[in-house]
Protein backbone atom coordinates (compact mmCIF):
# COMPACT_ATOMS: atom_id res chain seq x y z
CA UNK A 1 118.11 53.20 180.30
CA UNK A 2 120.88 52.02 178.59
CA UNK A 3 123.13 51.22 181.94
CA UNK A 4 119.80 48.93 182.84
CA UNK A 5 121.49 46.76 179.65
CA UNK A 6 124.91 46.37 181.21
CA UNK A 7 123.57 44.10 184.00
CA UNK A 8 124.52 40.50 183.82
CA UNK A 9 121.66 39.71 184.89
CA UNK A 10 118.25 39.66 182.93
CA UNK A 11 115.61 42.21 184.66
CA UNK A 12 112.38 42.79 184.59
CA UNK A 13 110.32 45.34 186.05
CA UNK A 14 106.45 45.08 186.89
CA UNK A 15 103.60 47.26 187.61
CA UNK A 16 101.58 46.98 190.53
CA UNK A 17 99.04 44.75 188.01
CA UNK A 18 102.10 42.83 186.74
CA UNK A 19 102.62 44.33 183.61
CA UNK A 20 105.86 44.34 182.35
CA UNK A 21 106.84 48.34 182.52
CA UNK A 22 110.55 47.78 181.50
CA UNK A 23 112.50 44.43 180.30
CA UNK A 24 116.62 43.89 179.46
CA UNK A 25 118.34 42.51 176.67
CA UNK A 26 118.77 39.46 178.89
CA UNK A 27 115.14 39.53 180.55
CA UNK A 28 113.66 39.37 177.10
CA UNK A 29 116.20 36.79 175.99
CA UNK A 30 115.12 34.18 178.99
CA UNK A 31 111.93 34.50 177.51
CA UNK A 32 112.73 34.10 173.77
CA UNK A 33 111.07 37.18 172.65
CA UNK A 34 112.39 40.95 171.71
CA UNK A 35 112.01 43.36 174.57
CA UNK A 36 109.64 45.58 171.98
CA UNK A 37 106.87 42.65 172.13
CA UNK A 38 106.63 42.63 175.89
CA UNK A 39 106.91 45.93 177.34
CA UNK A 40 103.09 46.97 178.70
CA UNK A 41 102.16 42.95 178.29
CA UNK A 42 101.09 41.53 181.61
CA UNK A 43 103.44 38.75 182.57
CA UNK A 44 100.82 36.70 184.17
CA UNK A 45 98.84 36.47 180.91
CA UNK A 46 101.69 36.18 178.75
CA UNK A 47 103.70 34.14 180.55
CA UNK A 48 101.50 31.53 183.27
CA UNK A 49 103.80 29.21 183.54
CA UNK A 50 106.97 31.08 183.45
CA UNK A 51 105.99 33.06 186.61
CA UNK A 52 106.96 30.41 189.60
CA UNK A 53 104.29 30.66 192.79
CA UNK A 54 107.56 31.38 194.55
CA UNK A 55 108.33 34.42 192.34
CA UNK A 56 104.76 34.89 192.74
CA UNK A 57 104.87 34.99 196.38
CA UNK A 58 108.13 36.49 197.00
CA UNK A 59 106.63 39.66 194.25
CA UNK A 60 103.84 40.24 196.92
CA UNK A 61 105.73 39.67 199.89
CA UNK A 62 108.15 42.05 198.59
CA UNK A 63 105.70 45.12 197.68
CA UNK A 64 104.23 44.74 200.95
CA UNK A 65 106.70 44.77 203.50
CA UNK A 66 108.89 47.07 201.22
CA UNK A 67 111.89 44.43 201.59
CA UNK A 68 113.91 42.56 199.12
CA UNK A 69 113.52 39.22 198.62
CA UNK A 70 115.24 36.27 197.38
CA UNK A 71 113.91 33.66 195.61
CA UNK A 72 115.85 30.20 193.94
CA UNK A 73 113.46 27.98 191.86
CA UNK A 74 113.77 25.29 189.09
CA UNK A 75 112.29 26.34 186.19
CA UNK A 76 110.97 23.60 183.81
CA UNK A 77 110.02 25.90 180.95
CA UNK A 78 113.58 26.93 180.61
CA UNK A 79 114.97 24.07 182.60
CA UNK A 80 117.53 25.78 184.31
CA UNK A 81 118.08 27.00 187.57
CA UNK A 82 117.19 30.64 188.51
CA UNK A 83 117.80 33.42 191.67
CA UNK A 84 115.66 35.69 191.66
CA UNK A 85 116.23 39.42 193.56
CA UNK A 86 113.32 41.47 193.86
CA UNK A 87 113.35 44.94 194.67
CA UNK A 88 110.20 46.94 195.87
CA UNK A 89 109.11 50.43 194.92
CA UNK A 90 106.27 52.57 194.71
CA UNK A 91 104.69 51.50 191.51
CA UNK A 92 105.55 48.05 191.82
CA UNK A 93 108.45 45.67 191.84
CA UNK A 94 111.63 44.89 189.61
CA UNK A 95 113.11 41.26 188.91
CA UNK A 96 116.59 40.54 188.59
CA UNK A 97 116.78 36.82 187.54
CA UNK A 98 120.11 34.69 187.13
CA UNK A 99 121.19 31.76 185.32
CA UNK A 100 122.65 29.85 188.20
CA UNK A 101 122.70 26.36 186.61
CA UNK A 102 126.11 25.94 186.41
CA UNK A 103 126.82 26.59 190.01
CA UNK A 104 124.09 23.92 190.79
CA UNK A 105 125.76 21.53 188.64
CA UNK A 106 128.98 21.99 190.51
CA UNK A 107 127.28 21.91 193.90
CA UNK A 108 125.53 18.47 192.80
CA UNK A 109 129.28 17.27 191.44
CA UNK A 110 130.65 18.34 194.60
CA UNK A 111 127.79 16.51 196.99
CA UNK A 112 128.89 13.35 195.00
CA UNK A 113 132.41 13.74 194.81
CA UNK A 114 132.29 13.85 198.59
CA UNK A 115 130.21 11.15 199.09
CA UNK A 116 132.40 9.01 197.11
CA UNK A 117 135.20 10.43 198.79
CA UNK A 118 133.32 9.27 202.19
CA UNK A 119 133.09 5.97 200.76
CA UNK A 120 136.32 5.19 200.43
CA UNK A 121 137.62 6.27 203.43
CA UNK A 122 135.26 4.51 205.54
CA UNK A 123 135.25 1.04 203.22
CA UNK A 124 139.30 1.45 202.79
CA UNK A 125 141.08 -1.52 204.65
CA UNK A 126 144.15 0.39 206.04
CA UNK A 127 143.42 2.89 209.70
CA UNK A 128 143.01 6.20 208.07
CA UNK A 129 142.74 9.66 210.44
CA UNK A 130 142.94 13.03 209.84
CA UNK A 131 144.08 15.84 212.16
CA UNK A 132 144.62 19.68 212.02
CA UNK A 133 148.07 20.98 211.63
CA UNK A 134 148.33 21.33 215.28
CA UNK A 135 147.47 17.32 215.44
CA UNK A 136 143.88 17.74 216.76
CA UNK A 137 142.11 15.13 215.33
CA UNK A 138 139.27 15.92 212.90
CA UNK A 139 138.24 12.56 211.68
CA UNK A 140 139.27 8.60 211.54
CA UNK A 141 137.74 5.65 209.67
CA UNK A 142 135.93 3.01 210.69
CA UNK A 143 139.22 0.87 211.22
CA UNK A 144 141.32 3.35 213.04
CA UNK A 145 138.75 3.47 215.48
CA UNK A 146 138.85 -0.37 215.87
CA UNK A 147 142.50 -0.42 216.11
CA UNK A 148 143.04 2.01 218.73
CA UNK A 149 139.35 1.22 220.76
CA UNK A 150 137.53 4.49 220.03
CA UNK A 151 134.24 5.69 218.76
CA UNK A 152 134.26 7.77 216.26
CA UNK A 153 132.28 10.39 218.71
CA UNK A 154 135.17 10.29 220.42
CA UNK A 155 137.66 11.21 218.20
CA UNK A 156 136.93 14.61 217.55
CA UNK A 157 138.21 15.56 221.16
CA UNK A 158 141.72 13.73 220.93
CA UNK A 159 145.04 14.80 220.19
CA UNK A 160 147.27 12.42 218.24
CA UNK A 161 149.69 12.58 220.86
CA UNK A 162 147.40 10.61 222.84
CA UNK A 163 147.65 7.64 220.64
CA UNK A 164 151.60 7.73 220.45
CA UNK A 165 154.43 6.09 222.70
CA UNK A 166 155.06 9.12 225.14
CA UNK A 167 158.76 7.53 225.23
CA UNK A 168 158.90 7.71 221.03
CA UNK A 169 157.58 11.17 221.50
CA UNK A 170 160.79 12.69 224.03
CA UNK A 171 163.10 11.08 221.26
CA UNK A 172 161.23 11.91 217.74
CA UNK A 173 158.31 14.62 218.55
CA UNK A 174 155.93 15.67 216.21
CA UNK A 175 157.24 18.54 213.73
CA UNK A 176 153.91 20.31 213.52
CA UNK A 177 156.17 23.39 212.52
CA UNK A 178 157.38 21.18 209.13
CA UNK A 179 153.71 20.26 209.06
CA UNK A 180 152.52 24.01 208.66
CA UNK A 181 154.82 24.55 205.74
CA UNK A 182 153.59 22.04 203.88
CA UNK A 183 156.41 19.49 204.17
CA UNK A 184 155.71 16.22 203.50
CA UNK A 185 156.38 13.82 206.76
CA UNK A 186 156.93 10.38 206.98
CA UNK A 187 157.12 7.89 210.22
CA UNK A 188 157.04 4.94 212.12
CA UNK A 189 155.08 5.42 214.95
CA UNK A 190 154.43 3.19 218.21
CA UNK A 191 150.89 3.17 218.92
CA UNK A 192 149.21 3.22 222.08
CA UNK A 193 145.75 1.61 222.29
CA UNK A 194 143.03 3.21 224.47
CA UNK A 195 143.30 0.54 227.16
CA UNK A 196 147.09 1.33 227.26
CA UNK A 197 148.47 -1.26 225.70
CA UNK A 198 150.77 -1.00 222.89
């Protein structure tokens, strides 16, 4: 059993009457206790309140359909984040748990960094849009939209050459080509409001 050690994850294996048959370094570890003092214990009785109902759940499912499952739960004993693979067989079930904390962390940094981000470019003062290197737009601000008269549902299905002084365009077009390399362009350009006007 000792490749069963190598796994980065911690993994436990049950019985059909959830008693632990085999546990890892790791398993025991999540557990605070030395894999000698819990092989042949029964989780359940051992451990109540370690055992999520969505482990629980996902354990049963899993024996009686004969399919993995996949389970992600908070737990507040350890209070960290765990996934949770289970794997049927024909004596009962086997638990690979991981430590994803830190990639829920980064998620949750990454959900507010964007909202932030959001927040300034709708509150900023100056018209702000973005387009795709082929100058399809993506998205504008609150005060592009007001500038040029349109929604910001209608955006999404304009091209910036739209918005531009057709005559500015035959002298200075848009280098999209300069734009795919990565070079840095920057212009004066005429616009043209959605009424026509300039």
């Amino acid at each position: 059993l000792e490749f069963l050690e190598d796994f980065a994850e911690a993994l436990i294996t049950l019985d059909r009457d959830w008693n632990i048959v085999y546990i890892n370094s790791r398993g025991a570890g999540m557990f605070e206790r030395r894999q000698n003092e819990l092989i042949g214990k029964n989780i359940l009785i051992e451990f109540p309140e370690n055992l999520s109902p969505e482990i629980k759940e996902a354990a049963v499912k899993a024996v009686s359909t004969k399919t993995m499952q996949s389970v992600t739960v908070f737990s507040k004993i350890m209070n960290k984040w765990v996934e949770s693979q289970l794997f049927p067989s024909d004596k009962g079930v086997s638990i690979f748990f991981r430590d994803i904390t830190e990639q829920k962390r980064f998620e949750k940094d990454l959900r507010e960094t964007e909202l932030n981000y959001k927040s300034f470019f709708d509150q900023a003062e100056d018209a702000i849009m973005i387009t795709d290197v082929k100058g399809n737009f993506k998205e504008a601000n609150i005060n592009f939209c007001r500038l040029l008269g349109y929604t910001r549902e209608e955006i999404p299905q304009l091209h910036i050459s739209k918005m531009i002084d057709p005559d500015q365009l035959k002298t200075a077009p848009i280098r999209f080509d300069l734009m795919q390399k990565g070079q840095h362009i920057r212009t004066e350009r005429r616009k043209i409001h959605k009424n026509g006007s300039k």
